[in-house]
Protein backbone atom coordinates (compact mmCIF):
# COMPACT_ATOMS: atom_id res chain seq x y z
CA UNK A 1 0.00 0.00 0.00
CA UNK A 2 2.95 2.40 0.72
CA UNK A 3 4.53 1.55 -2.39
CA UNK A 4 1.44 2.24 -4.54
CA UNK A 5 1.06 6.08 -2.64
CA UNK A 6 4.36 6.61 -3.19
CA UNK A 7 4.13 5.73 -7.00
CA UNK A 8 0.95 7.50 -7.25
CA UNK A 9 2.61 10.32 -5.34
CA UNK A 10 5.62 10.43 -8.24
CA UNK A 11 3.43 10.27 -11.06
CA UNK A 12 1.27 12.90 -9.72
CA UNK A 13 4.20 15.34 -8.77
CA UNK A 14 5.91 14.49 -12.15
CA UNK A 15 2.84 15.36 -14.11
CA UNK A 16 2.77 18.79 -12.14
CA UNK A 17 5.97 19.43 -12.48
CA UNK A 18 5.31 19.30 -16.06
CA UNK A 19 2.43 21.00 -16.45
CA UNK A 20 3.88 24.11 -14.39
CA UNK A 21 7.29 23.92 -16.84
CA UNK A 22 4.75 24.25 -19.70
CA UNK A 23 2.63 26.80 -18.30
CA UNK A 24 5.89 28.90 -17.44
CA UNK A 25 7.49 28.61 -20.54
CA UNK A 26 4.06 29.99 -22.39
CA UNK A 27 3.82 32.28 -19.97
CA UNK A 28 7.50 33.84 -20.21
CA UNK A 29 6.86 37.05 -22.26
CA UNK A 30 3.96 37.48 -21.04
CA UNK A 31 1.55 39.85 -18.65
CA UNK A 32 -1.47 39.80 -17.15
CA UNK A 33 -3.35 42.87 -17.91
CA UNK A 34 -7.59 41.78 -16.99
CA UNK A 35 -10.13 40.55 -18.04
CA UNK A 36 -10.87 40.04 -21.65
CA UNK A 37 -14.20 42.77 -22.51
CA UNK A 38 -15.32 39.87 -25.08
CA UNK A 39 -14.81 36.80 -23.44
CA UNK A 40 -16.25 35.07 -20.38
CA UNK A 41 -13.32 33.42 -19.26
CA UNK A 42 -10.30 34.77 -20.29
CA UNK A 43 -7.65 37.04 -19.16
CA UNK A 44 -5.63 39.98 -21.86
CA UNK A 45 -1.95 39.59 -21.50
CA UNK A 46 0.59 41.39 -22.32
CA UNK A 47 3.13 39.77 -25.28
CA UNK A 48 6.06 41.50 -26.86
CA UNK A 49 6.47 40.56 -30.74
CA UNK A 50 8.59 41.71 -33.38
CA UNK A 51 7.03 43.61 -35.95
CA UNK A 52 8.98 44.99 -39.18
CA UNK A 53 12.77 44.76 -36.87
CA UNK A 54 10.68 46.72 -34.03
CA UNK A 55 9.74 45.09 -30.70
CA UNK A 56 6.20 45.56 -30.51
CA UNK A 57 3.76 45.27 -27.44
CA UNK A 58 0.39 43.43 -28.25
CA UNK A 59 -2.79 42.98 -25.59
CA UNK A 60 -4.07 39.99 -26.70
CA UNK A 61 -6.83 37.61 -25.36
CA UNK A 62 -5.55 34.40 -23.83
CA UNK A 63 -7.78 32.53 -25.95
CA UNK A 64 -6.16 34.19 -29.06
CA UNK A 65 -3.54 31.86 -30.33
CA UNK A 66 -1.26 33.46 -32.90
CA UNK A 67 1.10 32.05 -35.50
CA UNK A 68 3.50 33.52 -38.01
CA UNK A 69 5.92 32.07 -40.61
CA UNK A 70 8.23 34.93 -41.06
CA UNK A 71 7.64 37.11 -37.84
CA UNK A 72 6.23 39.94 -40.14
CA UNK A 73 2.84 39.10 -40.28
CA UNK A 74 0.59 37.37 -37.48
CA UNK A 75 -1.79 35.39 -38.09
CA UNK A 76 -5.18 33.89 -35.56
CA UNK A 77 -4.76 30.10 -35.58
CA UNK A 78 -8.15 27.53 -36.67
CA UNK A 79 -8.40 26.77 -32.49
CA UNK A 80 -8.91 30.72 -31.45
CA UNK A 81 -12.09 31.68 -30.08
CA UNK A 82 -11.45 35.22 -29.70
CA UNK A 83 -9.36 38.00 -31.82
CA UNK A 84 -9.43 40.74 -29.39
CA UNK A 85 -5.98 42.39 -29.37
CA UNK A 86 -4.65 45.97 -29.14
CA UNK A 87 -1.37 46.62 -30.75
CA UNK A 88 1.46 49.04 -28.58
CA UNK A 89 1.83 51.07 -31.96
CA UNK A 90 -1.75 51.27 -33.04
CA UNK A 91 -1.79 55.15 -32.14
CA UNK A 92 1.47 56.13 -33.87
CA UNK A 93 -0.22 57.50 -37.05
CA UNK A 94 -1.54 60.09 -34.96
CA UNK A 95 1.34 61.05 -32.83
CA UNK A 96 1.05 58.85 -29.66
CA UNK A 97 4.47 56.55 -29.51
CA UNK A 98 2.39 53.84 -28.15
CA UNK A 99 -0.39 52.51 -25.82
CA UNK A 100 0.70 51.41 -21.70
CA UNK A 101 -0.32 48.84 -20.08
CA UNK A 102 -2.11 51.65 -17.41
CA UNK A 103 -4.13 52.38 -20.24
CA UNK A 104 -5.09 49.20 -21.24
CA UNK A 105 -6.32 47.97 -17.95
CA UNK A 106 -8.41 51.37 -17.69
CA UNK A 107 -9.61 51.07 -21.04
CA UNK A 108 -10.70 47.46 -19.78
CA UNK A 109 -12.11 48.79 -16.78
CA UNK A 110 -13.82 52.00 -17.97
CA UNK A 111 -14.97 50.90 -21.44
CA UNK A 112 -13.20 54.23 -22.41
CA UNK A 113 -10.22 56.50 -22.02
CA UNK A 114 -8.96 59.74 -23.09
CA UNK A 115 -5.48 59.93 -24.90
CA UNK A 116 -3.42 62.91 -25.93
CA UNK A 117 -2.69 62.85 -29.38
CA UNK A 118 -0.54 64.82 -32.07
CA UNK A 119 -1.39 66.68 -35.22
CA UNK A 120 1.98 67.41 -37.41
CA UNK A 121 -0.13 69.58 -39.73
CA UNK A 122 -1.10 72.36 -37.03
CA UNK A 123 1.72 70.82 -34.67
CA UNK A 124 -0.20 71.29 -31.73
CA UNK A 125 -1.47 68.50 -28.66
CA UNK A 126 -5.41 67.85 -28.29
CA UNK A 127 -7.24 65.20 -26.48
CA UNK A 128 -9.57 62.56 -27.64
CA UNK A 129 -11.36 59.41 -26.52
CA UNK A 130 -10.50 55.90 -27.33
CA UNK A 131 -13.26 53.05 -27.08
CA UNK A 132 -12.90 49.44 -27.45
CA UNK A 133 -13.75 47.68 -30.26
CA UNK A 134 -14.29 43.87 -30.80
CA UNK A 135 -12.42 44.10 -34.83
CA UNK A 136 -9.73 46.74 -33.77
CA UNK A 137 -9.07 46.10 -30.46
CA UNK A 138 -10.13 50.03 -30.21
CA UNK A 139 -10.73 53.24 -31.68
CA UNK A 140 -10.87 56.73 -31.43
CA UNK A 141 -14.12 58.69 -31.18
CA UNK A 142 -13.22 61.90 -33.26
CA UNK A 143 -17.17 63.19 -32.67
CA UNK A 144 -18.39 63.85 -28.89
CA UNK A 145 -21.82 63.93 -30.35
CA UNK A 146 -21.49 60.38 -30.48
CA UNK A 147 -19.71 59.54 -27.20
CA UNK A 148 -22.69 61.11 -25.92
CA UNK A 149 -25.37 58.72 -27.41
CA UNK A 150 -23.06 55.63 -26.13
């Protein structure tokens, strides 16, 4: 009987051993952030990939699974069940260098933030709210009158 709980014991701790090496190594570039907005059970992490030489940060839903061939271009795997995911850089176009995890977890909590962005034509700052969106991950409301009817 000893023997037998002592076997069952190894086999048991083995198999945890393993699972927590596995777990670790999937989790080793990665953050938790919160909960997912479009998912019931699932967290948003936070990965670092490379994107065009640049290290890029990504907020993507732990039941996203990405894959990529030449670590250019990412694409959702057959066995995903969600595509929510905000890239760092999505803001650069407009003059933000990227997106913080802060904001992330208050755009997760709030449903909504407001960013400071940057116009190169007048050259000036101005402020404007980003929303969360299920196909972009987010976007920016450039009319009030519709924040207002949210």
């Amino acid at each position: 009987m000893c023997l037998e709980l002592g076997s069952w014991i190894f086999k048991n701790l083995f198999l945890f051993n393993l699972i927590k090496f596995w777990y670790n190594h999937q989790m080793k570039n990665k953050t938790l952030i919160g909960k997912c907005p479009f998912c019931d059970d699932s967290m948003v992490c936070l990965e670092k990939k490379i994107v065009n030489g640049k290290m890029t940060n990504v907020f993507t839903c732990s039941n996203a699974k990405w894959t990529t061939e030449d670590r250019e271009l990412y694409e959702l795997t057959s066995d995903s069940t969600c595509s929510f995911r905000i890239w760092g850089n999505t803001l650069e176009r407009w003059g933000k260098k990227s997106i913080s995890a802060n904001e992330v977890k208050e755009l997760l909590k709030n449903k909504e933030i407001e960013v400071t962005l940057y116009s190169f034509k007048a050259k000036k700052k101005y402020n404007k709210r980003v929303i969360l969106d299920k196909e972009y991950g987010l976007s920016i409301v450039w009319d009030w009158f519709y924040l207002s009817k949210l």
